[in-house]
Protein backbone atom coordinates (compact mmCIF):
# COMPACT_ATOMS: atom_id res chain seq x y z
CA UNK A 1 119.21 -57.70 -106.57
CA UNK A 2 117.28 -54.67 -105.21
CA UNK A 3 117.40 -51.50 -107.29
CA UNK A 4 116.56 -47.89 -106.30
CA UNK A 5 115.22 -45.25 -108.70
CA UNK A 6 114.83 -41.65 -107.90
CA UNK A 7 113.08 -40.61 -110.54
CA UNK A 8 112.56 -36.38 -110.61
CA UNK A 9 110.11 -34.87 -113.62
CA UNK A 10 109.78 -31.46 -114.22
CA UNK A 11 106.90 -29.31 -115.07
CA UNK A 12 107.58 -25.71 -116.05
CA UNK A 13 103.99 -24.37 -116.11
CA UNK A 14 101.10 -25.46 -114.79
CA UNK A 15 97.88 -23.40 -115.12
CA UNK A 16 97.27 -21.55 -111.84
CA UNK A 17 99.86 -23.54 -110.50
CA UNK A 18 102.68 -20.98 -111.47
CA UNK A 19 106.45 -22.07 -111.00
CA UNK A 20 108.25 -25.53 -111.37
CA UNK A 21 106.81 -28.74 -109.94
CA UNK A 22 108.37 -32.30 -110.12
CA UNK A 23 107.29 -36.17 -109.98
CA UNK A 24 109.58 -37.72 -107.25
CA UNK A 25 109.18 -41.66 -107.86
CA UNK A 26 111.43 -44.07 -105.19
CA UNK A 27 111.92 -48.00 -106.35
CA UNK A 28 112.67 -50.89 -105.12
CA UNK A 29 112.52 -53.26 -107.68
CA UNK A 30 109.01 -53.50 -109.53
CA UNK A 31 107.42 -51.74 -105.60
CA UNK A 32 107.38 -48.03 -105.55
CA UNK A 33 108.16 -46.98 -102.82
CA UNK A 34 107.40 -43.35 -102.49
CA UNK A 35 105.72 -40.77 -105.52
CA UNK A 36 104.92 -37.47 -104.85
CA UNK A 37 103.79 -35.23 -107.76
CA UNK A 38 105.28 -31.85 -105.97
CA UNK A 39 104.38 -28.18 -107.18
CA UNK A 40 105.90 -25.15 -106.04
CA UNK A 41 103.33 -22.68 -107.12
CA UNK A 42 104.46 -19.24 -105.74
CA UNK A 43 101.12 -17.37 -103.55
CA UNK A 44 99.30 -15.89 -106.72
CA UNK A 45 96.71 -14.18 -103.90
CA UNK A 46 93.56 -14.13 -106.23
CA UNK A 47 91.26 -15.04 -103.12
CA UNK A 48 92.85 -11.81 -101.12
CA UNK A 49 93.23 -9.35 -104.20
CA UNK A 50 89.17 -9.97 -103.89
CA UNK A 51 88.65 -8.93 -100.21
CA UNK A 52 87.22 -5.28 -100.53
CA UNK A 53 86.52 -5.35 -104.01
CA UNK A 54 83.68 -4.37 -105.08
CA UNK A 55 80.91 -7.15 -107.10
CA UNK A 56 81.04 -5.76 -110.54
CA UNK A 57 85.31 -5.42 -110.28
CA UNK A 58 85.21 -9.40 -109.36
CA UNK A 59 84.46 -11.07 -113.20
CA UNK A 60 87.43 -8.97 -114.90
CA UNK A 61 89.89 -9.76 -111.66
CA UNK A 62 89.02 -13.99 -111.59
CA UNK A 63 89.38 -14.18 -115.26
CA UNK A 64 92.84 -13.10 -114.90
CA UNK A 65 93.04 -16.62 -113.16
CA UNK A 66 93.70 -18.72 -116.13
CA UNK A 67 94.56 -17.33 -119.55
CA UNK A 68 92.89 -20.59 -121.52
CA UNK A 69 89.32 -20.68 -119.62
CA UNK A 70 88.52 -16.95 -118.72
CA UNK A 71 85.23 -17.75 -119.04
CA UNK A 72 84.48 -20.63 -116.31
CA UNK A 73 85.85 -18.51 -113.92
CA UNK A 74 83.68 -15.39 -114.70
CA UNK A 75 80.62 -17.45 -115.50
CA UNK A 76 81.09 -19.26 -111.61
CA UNK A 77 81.30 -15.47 -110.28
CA UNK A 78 78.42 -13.86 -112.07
CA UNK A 79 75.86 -16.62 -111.32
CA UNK A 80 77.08 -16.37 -107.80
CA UNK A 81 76.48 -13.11 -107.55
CA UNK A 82 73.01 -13.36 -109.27
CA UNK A 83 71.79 -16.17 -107.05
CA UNK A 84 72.83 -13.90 -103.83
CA UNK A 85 70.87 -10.34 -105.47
CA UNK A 86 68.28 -12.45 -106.37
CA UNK A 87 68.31 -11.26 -110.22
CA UNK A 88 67.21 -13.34 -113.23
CA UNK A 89 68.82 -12.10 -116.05
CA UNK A 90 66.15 -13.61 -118.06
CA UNK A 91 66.49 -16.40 -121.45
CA UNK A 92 68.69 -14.31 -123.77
CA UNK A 93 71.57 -13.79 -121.31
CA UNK A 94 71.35 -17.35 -120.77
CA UNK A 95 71.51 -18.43 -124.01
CA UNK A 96 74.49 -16.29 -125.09
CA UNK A 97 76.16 -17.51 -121.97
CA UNK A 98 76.27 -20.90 -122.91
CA UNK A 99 77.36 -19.86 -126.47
CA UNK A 100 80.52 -18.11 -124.65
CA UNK A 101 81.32 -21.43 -122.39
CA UNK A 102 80.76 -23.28 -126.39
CA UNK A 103 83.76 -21.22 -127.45
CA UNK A 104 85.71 -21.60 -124.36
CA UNK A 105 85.39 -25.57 -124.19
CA UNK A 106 86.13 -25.73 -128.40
CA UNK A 107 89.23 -23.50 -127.91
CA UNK A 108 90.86 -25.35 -124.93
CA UNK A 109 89.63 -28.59 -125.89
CA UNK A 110 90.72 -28.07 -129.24
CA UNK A 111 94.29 -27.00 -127.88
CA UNK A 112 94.64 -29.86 -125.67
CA UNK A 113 93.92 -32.39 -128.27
CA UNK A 114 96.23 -31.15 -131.17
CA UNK A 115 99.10 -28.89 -129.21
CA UNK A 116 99.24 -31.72 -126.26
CA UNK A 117 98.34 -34.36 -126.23
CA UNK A 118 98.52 -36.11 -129.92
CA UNK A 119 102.05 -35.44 -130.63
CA UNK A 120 102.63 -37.86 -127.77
CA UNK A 121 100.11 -40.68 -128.68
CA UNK A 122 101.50 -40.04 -132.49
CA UNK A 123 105.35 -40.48 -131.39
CA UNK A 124 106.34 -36.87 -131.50
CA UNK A 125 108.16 -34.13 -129.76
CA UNK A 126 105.81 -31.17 -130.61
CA UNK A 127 102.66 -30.44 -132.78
CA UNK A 128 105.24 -29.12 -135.36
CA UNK A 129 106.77 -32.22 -135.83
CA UNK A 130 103.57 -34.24 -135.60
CA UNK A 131 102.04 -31.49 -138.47
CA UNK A 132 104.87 -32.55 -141.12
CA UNK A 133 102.66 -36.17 -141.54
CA UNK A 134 99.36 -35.03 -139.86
CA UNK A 135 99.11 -31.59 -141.48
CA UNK A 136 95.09 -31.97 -141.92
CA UNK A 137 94.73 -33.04 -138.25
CA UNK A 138 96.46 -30.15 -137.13
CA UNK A 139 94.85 -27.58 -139.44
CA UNK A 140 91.51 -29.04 -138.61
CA UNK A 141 92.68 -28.73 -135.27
CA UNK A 142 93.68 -25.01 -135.08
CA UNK A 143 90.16 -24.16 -137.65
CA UNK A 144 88.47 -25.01 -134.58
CA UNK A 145 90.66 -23.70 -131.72
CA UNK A 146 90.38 -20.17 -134.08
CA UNK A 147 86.50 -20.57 -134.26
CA UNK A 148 86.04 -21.34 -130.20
CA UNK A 149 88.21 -18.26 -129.62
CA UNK A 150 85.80 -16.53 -131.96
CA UNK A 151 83.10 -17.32 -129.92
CA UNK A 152 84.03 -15.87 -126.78
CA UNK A 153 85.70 -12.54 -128.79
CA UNK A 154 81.88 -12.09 -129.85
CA UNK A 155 80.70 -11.70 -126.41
CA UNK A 156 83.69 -10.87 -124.68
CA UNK A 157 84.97 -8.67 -127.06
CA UNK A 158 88.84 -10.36 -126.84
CA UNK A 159 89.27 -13.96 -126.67
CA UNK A 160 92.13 -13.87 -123.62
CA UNK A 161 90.88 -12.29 -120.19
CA UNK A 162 87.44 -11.14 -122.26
CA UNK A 163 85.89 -7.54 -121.01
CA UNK A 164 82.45 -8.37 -121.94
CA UNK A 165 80.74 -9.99 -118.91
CA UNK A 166 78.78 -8.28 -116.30
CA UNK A 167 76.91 -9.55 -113.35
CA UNK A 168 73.41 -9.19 -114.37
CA UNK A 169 74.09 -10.60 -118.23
CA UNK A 170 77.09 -8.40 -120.89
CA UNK A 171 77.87 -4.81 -121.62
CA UNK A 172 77.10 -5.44 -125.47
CA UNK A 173 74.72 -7.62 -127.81
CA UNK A 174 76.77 -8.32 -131.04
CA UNK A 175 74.61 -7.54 -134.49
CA UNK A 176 73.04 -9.71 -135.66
CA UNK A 177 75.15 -9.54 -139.06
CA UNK A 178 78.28 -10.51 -136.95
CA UNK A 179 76.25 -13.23 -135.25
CA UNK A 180 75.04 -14.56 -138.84
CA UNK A 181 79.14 -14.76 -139.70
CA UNK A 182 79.45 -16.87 -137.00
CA UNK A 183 76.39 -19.13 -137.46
CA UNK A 184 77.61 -19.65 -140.81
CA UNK A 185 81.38 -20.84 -139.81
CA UNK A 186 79.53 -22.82 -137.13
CA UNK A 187 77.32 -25.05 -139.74
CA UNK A 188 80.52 -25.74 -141.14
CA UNK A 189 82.56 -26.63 -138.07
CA UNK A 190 79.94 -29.44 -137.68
CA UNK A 191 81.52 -31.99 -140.38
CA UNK A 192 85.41 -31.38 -138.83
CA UNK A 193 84.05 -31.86 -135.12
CA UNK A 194 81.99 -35.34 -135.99
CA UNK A 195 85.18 -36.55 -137.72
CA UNK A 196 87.81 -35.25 -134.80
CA UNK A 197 85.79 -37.78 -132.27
CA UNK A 198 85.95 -40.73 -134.67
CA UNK A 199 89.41 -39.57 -134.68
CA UNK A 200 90.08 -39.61 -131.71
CA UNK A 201 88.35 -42.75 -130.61
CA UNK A 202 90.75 -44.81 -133.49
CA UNK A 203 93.65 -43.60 -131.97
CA UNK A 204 96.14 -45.83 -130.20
CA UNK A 205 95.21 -45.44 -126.54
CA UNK A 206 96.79 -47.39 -123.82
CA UNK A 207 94.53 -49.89 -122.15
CA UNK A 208 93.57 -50.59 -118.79
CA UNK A 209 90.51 -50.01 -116.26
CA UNK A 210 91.28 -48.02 -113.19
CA UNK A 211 88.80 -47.72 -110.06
CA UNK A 212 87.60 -43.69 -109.50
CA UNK A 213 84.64 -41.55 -108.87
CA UNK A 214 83.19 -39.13 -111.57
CA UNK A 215 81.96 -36.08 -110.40
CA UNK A 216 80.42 -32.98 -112.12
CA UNK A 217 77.32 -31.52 -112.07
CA UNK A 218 74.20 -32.62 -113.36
CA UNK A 219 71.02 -30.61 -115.48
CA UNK A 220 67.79 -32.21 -115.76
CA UNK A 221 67.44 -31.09 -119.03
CA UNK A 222 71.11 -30.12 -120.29
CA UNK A 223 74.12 -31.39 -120.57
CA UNK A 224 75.63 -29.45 -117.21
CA UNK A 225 77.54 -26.59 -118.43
CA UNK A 226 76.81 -23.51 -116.23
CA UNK A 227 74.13 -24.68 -114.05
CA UNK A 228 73.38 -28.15 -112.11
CA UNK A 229 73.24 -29.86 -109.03
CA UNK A 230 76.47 -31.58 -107.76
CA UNK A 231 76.74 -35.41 -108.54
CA UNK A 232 79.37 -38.18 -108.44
CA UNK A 233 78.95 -41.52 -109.81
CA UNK A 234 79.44 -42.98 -105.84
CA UNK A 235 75.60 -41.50 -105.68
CA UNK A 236 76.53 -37.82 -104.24
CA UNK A 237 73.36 -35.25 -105.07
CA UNK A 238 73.62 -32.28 -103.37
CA UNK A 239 73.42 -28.33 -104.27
CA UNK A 240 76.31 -26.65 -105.13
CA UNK A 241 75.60 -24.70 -101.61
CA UNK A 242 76.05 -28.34 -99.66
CA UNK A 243 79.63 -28.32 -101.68
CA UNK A 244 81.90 -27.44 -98.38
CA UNK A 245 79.88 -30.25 -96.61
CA UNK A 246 81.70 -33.14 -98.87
CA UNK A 247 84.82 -31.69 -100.44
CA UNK A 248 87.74 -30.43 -98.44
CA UNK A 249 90.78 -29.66 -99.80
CA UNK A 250 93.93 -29.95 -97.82
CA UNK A 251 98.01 -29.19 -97.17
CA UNK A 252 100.14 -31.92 -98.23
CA UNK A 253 103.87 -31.36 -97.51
CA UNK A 254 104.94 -31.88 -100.69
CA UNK A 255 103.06 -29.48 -102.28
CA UNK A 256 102.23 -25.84 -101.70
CA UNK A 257 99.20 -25.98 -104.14
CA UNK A 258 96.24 -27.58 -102.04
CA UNK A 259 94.48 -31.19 -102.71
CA UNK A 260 90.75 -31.42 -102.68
CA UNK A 261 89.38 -34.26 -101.17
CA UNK A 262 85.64 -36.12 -101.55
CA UNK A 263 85.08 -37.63 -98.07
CA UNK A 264 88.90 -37.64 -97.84
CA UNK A 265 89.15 -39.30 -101.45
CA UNK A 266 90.58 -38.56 -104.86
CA UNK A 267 88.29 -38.36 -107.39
CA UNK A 268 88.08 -37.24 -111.18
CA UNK A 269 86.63 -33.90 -112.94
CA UNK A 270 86.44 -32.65 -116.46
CA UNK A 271 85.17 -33.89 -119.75
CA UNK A 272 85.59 -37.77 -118.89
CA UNK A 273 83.71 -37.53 -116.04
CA UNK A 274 81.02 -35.17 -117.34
CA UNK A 275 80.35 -37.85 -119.79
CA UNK A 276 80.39 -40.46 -117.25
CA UNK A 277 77.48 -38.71 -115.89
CA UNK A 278 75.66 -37.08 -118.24
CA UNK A 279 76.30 -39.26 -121.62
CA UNK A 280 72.26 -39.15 -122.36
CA UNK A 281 71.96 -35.46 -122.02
CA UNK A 282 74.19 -35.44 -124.94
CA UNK A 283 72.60 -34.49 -128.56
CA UNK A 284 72.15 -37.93 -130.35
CA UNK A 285 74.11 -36.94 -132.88
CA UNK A 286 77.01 -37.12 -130.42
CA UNK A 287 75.71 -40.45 -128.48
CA UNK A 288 75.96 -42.25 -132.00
CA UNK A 289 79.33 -41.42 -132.88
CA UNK A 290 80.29 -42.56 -129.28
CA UNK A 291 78.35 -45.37 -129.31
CA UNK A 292 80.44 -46.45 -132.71
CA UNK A 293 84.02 -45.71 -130.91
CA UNK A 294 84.05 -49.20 -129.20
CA UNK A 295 84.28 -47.26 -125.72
CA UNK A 296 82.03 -48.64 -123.22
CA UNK A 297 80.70 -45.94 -121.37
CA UNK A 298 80.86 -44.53 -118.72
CA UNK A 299 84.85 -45.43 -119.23
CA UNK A 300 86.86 -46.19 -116.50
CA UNK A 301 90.26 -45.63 -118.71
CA UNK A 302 91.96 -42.09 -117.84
CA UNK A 303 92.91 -42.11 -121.83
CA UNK A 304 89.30 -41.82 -122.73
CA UNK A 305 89.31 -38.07 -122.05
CA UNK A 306 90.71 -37.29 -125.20
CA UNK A 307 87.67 -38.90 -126.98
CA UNK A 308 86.01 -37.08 -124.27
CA UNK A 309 87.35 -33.76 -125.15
CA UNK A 310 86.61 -34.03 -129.15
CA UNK A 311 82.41 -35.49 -128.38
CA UNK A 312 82.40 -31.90 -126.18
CA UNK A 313 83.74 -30.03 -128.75
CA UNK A 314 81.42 -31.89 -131.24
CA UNK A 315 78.98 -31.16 -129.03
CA UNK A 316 79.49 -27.49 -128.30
CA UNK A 317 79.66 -26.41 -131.86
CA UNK A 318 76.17 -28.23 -132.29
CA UNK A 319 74.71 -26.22 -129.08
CA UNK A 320 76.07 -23.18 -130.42
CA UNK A 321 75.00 -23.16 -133.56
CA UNK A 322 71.01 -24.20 -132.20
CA UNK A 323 71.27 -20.82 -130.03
CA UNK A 324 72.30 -18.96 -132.58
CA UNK A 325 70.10 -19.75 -135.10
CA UNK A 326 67.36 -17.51 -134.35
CA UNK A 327 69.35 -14.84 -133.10
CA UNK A 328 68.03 -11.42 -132.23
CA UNK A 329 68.92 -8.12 -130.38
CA UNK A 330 67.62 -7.80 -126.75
CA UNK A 331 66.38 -4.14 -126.03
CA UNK A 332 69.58 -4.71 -123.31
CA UNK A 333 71.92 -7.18 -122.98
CA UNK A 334 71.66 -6.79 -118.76
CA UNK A 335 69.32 -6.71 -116.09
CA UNK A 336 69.70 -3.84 -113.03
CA UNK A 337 71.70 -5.78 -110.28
CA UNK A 338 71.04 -4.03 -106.25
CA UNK A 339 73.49 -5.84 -103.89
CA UNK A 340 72.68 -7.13 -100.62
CA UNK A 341 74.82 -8.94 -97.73
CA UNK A 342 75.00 -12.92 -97.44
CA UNK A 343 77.12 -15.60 -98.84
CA UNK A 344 77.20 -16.04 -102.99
CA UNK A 345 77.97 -19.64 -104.05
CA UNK A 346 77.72 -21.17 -107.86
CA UNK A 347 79.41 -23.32 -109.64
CA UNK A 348 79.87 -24.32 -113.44
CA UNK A 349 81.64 -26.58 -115.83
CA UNK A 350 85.01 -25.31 -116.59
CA UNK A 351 86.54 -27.14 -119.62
CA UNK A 352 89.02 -28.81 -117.52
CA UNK A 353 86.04 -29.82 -114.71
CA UNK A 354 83.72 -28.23 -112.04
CA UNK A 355 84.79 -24.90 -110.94
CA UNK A 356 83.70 -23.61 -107.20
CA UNK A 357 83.28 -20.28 -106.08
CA UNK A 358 82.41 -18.69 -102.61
CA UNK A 359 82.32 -15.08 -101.98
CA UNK A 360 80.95 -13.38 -98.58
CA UNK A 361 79.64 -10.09 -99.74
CA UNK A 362 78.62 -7.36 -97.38
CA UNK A 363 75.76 -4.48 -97.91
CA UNK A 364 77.42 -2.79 -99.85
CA UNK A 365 78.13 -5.26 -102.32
CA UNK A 366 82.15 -5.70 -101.26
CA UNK A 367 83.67 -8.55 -101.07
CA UNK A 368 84.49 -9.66 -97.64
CA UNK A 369 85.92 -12.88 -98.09
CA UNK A 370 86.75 -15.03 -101.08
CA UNK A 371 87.03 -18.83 -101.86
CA UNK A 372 87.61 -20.64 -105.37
CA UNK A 373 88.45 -24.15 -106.01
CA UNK A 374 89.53 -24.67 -109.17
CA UNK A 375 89.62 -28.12 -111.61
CA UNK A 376 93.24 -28.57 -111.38
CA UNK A 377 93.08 -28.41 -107.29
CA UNK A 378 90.47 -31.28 -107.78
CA UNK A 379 92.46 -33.39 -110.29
CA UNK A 380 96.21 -33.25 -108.09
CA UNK A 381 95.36 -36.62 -106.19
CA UNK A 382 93.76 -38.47 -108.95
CA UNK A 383 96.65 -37.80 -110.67
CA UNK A 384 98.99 -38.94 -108.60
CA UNK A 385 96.65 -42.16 -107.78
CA UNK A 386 96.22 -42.25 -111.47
CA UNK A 387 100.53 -42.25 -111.96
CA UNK A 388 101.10 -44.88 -109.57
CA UNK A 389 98.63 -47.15 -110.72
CA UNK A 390 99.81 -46.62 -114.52
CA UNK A 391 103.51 -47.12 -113.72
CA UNK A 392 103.11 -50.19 -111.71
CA UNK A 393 101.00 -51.44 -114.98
CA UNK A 394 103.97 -50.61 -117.74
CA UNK A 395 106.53 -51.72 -115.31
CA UNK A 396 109.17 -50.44 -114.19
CA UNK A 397 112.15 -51.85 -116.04
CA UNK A 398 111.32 -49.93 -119.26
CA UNK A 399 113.98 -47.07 -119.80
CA UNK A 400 114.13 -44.14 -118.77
CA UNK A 401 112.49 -42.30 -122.21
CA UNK A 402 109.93 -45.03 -122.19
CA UNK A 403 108.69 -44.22 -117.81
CA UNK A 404 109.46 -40.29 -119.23
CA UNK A 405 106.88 -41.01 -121.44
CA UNK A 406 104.33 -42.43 -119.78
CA UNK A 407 104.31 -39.95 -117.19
CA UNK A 408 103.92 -36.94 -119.46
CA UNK A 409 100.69 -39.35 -121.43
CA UNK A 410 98.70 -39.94 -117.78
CA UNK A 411 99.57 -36.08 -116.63
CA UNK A 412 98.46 -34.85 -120.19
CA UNK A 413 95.46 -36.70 -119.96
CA UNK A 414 94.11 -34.60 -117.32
CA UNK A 415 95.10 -31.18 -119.30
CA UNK A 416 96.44 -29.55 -116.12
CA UNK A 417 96.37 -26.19 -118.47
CA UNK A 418 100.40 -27.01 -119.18
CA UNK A 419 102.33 -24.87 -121.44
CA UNK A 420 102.10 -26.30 -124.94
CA UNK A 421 105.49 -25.06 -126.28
CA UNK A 422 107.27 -28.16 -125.88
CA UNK A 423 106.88 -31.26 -123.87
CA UNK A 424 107.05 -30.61 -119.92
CA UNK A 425 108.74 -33.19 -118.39
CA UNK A 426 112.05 -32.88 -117.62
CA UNK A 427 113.39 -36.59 -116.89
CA UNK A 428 116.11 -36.91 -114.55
CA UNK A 429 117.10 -40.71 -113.58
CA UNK A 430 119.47 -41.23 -110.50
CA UNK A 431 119.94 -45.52 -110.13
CA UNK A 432 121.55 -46.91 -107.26
């Protein structure tokens, strides 16, 4: 008997992919036939609200861009800009940089982990539901999400859309007495983030290896946060200049966002794969408590990211709390920037993966032209890859709550920067 399944999932909000989107899945029997993970993102115009604006306008305008990682989008502009003018905004700046990108990976790591993606690996609806037997989990979880948006209000002086961040380095050091407040909640942070990985590593994961390249960039000396050369685990190492030799992104008809493409190829960003690729940069202190989750690494499980997620956490409360330590006030928190013409290019380590920005500036330090690739752009056909592969796994002939479920598991896995008010799949099962 051959059976047909039209199988249409909802998603309500999708960061920087505004407006509804659906899964469209056709069966016939245990084959599917045709799955198309549509979005209907209205034209949000951040690339042309750039042209003619002027350098210094650009990192309060691209933060706008997503209201959970601010920072990766400013931090991709300013070093763009920097590497163009040729300014070095010398150690301090840098420093207090990465301590910003700390508290934007803690916060939106932190949110992924405990609004989204454990009430479905625990069995329930919502993180409210989940908190009436997990209470601790999700108050540790919130502590930290609290302390990561912390972080960036110190530099950024808000924690949503922060004002703070200037091309040549900030407009204000904080005092050292509100630092010290900090450094103290940070030393305490440490104990909650070591035990949220082991956590997260014991949790009930769904098995299963799946073939895909890792990319992110690569330090020789750090683990890549805001600076790095472009790598993939298929052997790619290039400069983040050589990007638009490699990736491509494309039009797919089912989709008005756009799909980008390694040598015409899905492949995976964000915490899993920066791991992948970078697991010795990590502190040791990390590496053992990874080394102890029975993971082999580098993982070729999508599910992984969520132990992922909590090691980067773990990790960036440890790398903020080394900068910080010996924390003192710069005679000024920026270095003189003079524009010049050419073509600004960086790129950096958003929480949700690499982040690409292009901006043709002319003399007079406008923006002529403007191009940014986002994580989410980079994650669409993975996803979908990532879908198909996982459904044809758990077969088919499970019910409809039980596919509804799996679905929202491998697209919450890739923290597409989803609302987390409530689950956001809407299931709707036509059989003929």
């Amino acid at each position: 008997m051959t059976e047909q399944r039209n199988i249409t999932i909802r998603v309500p909000v999708l960061a920087r992919v505004e407006g509804e989107g659906a899964l469209e899945l056709e069966t016939r029997g245990q084959d599917i036939t045709t799955l198309r993970l549509r979005i209907f993102e209205p034209p949000r115009l951040f690339e042309k609200i750039l042209e003619e604006r002027d350098y210094s306008e650009v990192p309060e305008i691209v933060a706008r861009i997503c209201g959970i990682c601010p920072v990766a989008y400013q931090m991709s502009a300013v070093h763009a800009f920097e590497r163009l003018f040729g300014v070095d905004p010398g150690s301090w700046v840098r420093d207090m940089r990465r301590v910003l990108y700390c508290g934007e990976w803690v916060q939106s790591h932190a949110l992924h982990i405990h609004l989204l993606a454990a009430p479905d690996l625990l069995g329930y609806d919502n993180a409210i539901a989940m908190a009436r037997d997990h209470a601790e989990v999700v108050r540790r979880g919130l502590q930290l999400q609290a302390l990561g948006n912390d972080l960036i209000r110190l530099f950024g002086a808000r924690s949503v859309h922060p004002v703070g961040v200037r091309v040549g380095g900030f407009y204000h050091a904080p005092s050292r007495s509100d630092v010290a407040e900090l450094y103290v909640r940070l030393l305490a942070a440490v104990p909650d983030a070591e035990a949220l990985v082991r956590w997260a590593a014991a949790l009930d994961l769904p098995a299963g290896e799946q073939r895909f390249v890792s990319v992110s960039l690569r330090h020789p000396a750090e683990y890549p946060m805001n600076a790095g050369r472009l790598t993939s685990s298929a052997g790619l190492d290039v400069a983040v200049e050589e990007f638009e030799l490699h990736f491509a992104e494309q039009q797919v008809e089912h989709s008005t966002a756009l799909y980008c493409l390694l040598k015409g190829r899905p492949y995976l960003v964000g915490p899993l794969a920066r791991i992948n690729l970078n697991l010795e940069r990590l502190p040791a202190a990390v590496r053992v408590v990874l080394d102890e989750s029975g993971i082999l690494w580098p993982s070729r499980n999508p599910f992984h990211a969520i132990v992922a997620r909590a090691a980067e956490i773990y990790y960036a409360v440890l790398e903020a709390s080394r900068i910080l330590k010996d924390y003192s006030v710069p005679a000024a928190p920026y270095t003189a920037v003079e524009p010049k013409a050419g073509v600004a290019i960086a790129s950096t380590e958003a929480p949700r993966g690499m982040l690409w920005h292009r901006y043709d500036v002319n003399e007079d330090g406008r923006v002529v032209r403007a191009r940014i690739v986002p994580p989410t752009s980079q994650n669409q056909a993975r996803i979908e890859a990532d879908l198909r592969h996982s459904l044809e796994a758990f077969g088919l002939d499970h019910s409809d709550d039980e596919l509804r479920r799996r679905c929202e598991m491998v697209i919450r896995s890739y923290d597409p920067c989803i609302s987390c008010a409530t689950h956001f799949l809407d299931l709707r099962i036509e059989r003929y």
